[in-house]
N, C-alpha and C. Protein backbone atom coordinates (compact mmCIF):
# COMPACT_ATOMS: atom_id res chain seq x y z
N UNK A 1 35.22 82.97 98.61
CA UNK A 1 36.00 81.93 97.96
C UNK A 1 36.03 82.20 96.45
N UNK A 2 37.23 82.10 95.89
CA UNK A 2 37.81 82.13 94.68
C UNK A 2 36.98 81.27 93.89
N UNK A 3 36.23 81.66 92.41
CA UNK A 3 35.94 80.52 91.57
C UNK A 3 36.43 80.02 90.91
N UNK A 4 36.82 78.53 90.34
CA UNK A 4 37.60 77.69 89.70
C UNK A 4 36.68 77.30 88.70
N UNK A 5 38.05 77.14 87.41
CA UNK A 5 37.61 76.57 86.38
C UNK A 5 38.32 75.79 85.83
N UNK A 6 37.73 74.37 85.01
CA UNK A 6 38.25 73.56 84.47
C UNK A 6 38.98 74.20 83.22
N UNK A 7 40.90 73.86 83.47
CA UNK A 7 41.22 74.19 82.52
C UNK A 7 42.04 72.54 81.78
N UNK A 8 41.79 72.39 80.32
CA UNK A 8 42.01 71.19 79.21
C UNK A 8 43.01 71.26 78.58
N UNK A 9 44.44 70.66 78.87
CA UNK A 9 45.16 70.30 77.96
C UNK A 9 45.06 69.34 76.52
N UNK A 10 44.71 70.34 75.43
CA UNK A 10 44.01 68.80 74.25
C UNK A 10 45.40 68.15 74.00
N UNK A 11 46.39 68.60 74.06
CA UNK A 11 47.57 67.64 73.43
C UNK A 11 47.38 66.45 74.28
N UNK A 12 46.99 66.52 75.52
CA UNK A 12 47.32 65.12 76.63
C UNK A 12 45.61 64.71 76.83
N UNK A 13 44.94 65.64 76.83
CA UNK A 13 43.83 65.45 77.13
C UNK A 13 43.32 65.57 78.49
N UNK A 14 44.50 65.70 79.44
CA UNK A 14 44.42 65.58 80.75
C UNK A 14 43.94 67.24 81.35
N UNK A 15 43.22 67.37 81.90
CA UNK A 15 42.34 68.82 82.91
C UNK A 15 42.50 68.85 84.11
N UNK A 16 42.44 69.90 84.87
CA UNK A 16 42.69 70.37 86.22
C UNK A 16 41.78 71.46 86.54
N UNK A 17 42.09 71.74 87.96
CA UNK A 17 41.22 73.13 88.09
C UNK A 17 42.25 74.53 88.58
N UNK A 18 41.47 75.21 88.32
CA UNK A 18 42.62 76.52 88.77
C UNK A 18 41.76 77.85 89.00
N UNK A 19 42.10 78.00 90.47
CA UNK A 19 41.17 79.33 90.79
C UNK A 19 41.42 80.75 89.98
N UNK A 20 40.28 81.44 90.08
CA UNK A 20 40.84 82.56 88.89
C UNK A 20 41.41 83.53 89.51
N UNK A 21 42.18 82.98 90.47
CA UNK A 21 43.22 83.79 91.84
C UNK A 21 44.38 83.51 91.53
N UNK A 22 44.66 82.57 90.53
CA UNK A 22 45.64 81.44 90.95
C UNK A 22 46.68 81.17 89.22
N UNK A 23 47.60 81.76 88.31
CA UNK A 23 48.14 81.39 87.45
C UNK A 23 47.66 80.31 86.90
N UNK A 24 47.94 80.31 85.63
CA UNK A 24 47.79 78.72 85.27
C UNK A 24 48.64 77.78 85.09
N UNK A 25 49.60 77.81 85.25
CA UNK A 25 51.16 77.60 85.51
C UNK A 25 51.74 77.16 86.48
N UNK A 26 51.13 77.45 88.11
CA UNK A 26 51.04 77.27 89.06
C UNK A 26 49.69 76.26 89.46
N UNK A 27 48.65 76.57 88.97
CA UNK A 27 47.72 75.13 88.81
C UNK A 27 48.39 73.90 88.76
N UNK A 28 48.77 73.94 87.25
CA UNK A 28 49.12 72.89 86.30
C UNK A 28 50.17 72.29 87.21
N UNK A 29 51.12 72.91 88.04
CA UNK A 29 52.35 72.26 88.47
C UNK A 29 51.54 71.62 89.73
N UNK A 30 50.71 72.49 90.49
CA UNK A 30 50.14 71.86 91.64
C UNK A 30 49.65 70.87 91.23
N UNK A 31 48.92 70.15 90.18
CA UNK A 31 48.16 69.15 89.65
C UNK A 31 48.71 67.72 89.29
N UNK A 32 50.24 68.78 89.05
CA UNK A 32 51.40 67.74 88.09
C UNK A 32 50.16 66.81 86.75
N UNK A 33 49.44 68.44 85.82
CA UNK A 33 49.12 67.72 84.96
C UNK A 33 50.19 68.35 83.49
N UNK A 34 50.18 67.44 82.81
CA UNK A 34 51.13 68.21 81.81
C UNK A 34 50.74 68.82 80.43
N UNK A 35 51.60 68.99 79.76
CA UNK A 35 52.99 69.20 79.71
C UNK A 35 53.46 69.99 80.84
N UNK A 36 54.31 69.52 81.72
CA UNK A 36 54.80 70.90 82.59
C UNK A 36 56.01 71.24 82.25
N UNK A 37 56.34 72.74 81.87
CA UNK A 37 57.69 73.57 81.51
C UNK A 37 57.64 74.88 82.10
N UNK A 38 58.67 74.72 82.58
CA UNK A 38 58.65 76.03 83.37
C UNK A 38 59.78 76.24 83.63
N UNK A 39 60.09 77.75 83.94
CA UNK A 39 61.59 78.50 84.18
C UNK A 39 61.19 79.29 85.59
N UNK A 40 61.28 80.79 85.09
CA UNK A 40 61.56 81.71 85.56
C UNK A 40 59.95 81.88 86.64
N UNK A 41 58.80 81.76 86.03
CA UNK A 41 57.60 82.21 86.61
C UNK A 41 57.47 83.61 86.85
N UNK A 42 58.08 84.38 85.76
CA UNK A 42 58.14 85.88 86.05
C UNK A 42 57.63 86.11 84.37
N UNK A 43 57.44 85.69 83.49
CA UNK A 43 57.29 85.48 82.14
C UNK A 43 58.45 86.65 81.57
N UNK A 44 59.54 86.10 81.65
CA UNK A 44 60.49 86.42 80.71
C UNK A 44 61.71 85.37 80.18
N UNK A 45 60.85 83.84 80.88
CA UNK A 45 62.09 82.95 80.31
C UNK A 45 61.89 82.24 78.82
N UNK A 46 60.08 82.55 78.63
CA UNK A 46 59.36 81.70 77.81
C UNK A 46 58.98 80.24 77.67
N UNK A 47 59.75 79.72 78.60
CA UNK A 47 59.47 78.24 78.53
C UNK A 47 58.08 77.74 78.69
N UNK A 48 57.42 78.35 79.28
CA UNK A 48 56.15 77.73 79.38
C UNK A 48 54.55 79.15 78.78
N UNK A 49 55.29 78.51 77.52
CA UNK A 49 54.40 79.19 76.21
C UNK A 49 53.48 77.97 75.96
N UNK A 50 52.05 78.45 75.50
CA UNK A 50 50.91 77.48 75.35
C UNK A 50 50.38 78.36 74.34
N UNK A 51 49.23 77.62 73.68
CA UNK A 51 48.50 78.52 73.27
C UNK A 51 46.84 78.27 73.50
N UNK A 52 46.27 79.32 73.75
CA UNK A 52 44.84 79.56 74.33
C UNK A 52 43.81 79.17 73.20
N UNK A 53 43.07 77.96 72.99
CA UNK A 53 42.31 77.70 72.10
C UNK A 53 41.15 77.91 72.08
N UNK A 54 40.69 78.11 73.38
CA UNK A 54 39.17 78.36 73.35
C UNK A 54 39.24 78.74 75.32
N UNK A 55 38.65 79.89 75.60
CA UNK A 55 38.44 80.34 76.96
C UNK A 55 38.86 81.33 76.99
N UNK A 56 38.43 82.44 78.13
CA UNK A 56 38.91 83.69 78.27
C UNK A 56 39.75 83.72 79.68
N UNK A 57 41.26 84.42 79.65
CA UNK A 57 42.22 85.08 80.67
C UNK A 57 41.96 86.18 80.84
N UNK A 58 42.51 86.77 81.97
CA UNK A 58 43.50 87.95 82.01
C UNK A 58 44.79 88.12 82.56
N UNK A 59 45.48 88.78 82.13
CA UNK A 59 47.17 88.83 82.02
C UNK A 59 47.05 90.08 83.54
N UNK A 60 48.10 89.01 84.46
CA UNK A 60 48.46 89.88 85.61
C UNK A 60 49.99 89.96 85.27
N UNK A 61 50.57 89.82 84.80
CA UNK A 61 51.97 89.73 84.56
C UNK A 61 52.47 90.36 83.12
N UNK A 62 53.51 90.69 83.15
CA UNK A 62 54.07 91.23 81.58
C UNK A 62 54.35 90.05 80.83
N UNK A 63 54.34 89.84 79.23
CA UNK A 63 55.48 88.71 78.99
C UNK A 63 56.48 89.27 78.30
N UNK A 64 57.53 89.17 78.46
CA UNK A 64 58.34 89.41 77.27
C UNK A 64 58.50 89.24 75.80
N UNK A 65 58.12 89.84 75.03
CA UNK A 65 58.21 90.08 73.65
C UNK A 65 59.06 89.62 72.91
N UNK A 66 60.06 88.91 73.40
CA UNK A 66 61.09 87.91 73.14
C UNK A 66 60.55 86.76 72.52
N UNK A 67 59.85 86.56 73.76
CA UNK A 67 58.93 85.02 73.52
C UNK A 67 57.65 85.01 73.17
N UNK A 68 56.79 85.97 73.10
CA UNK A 68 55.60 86.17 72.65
C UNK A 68 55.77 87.62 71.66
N UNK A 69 55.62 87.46 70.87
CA UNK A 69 55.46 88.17 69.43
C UNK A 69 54.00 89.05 70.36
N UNK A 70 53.60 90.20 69.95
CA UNK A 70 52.29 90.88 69.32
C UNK A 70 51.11 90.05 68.95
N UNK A 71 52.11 89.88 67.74
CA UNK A 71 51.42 88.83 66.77
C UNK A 71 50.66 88.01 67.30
N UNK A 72 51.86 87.16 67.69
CA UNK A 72 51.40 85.85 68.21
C UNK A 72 50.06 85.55 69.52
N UNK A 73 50.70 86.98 70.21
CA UNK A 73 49.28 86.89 72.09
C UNK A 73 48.00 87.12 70.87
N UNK A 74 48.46 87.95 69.62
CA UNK A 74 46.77 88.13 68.76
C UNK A 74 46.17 86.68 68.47
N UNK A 75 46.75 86.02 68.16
CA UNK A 75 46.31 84.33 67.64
C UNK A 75 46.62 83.39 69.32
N UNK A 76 46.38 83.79 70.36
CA UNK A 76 45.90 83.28 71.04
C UNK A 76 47.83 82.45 71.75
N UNK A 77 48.81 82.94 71.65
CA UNK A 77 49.85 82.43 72.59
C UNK A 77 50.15 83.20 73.25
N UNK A 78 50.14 82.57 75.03
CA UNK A 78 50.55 83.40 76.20
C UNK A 78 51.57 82.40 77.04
N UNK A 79 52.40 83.20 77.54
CA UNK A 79 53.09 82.21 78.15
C UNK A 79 52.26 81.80 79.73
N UNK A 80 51.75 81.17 80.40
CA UNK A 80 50.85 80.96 81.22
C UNK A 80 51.24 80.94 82.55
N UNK A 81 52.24 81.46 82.97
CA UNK A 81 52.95 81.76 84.27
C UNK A 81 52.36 83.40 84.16
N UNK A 82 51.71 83.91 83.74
CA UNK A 82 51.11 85.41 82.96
C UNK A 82 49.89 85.70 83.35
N UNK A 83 49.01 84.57 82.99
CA UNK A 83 47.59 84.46 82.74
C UNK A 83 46.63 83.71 84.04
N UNK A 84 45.57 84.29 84.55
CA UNK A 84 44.64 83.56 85.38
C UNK A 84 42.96 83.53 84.22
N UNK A 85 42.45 82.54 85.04
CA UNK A 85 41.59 82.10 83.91
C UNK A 85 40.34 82.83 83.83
N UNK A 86 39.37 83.45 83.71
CA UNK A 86 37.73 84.10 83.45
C UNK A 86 37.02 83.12 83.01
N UNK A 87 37.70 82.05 82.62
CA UNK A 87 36.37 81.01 82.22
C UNK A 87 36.87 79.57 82.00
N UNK A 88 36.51 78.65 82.01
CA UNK A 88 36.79 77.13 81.18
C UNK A 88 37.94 77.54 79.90
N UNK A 89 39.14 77.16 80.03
CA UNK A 89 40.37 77.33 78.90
C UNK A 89 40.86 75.47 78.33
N UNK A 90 40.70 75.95 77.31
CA UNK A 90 41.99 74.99 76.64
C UNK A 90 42.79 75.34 76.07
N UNK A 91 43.86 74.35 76.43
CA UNK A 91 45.14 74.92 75.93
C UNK A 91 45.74 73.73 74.99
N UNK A 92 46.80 74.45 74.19
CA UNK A 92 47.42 73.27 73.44
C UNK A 92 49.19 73.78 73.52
N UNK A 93 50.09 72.60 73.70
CA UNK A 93 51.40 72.74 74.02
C UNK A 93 51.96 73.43 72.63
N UNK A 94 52.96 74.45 72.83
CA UNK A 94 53.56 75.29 71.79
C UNK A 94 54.77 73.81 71.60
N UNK A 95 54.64 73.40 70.05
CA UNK A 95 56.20 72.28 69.63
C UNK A 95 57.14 72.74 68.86
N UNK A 96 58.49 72.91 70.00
CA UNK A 96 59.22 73.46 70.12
C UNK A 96 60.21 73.50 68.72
């Protein structure tokens, strides 16, 4: 069995769990905790850009560079249809 971790939206405050099998994107929608935005689930629509404040991922998916800068995955934004979790994450909503 897959291990799960509590992942924290601080904008809402509201948390869920999400196996580290399992997107975080696909959590969040199973949970219906929010913000939920979402497109494509292939990470090239960008809509559901967050940024990673504290916890460790890893990226099974590409994102497009469109919507995530270099830069930006360096300071901690992934679009999260991308990312499964390695540990306890918080996230905070990208304002648009």
């Amino acid at each position: 069995m897959a291990k799960a971790y509590k992942i924290t939206v601080a904008n809402t405050g509201q948390s869920f769990m999400c196996s580290q099998d399992e997107v975080l994107l696909s959590a969040m929608k199973r949970a219906r905790c929010g913000p939920i935005h979402y497109g494509c689930f292939g990470g090239g629509c960008g809509v559901c850009k967050m940024k990673i404040i504290s916890g460790d991922v890893k990226f099974v998916k590409r994102m497009s560079r469109e919507h995530v800068t270099l830069e930006e995955e360096q300071r901690g934004y992934v679009l999260i249809c991308c990312v499964k979790p390695l540990s306890e994450v918080t996230l905070v909503e990208c304002k648009k």
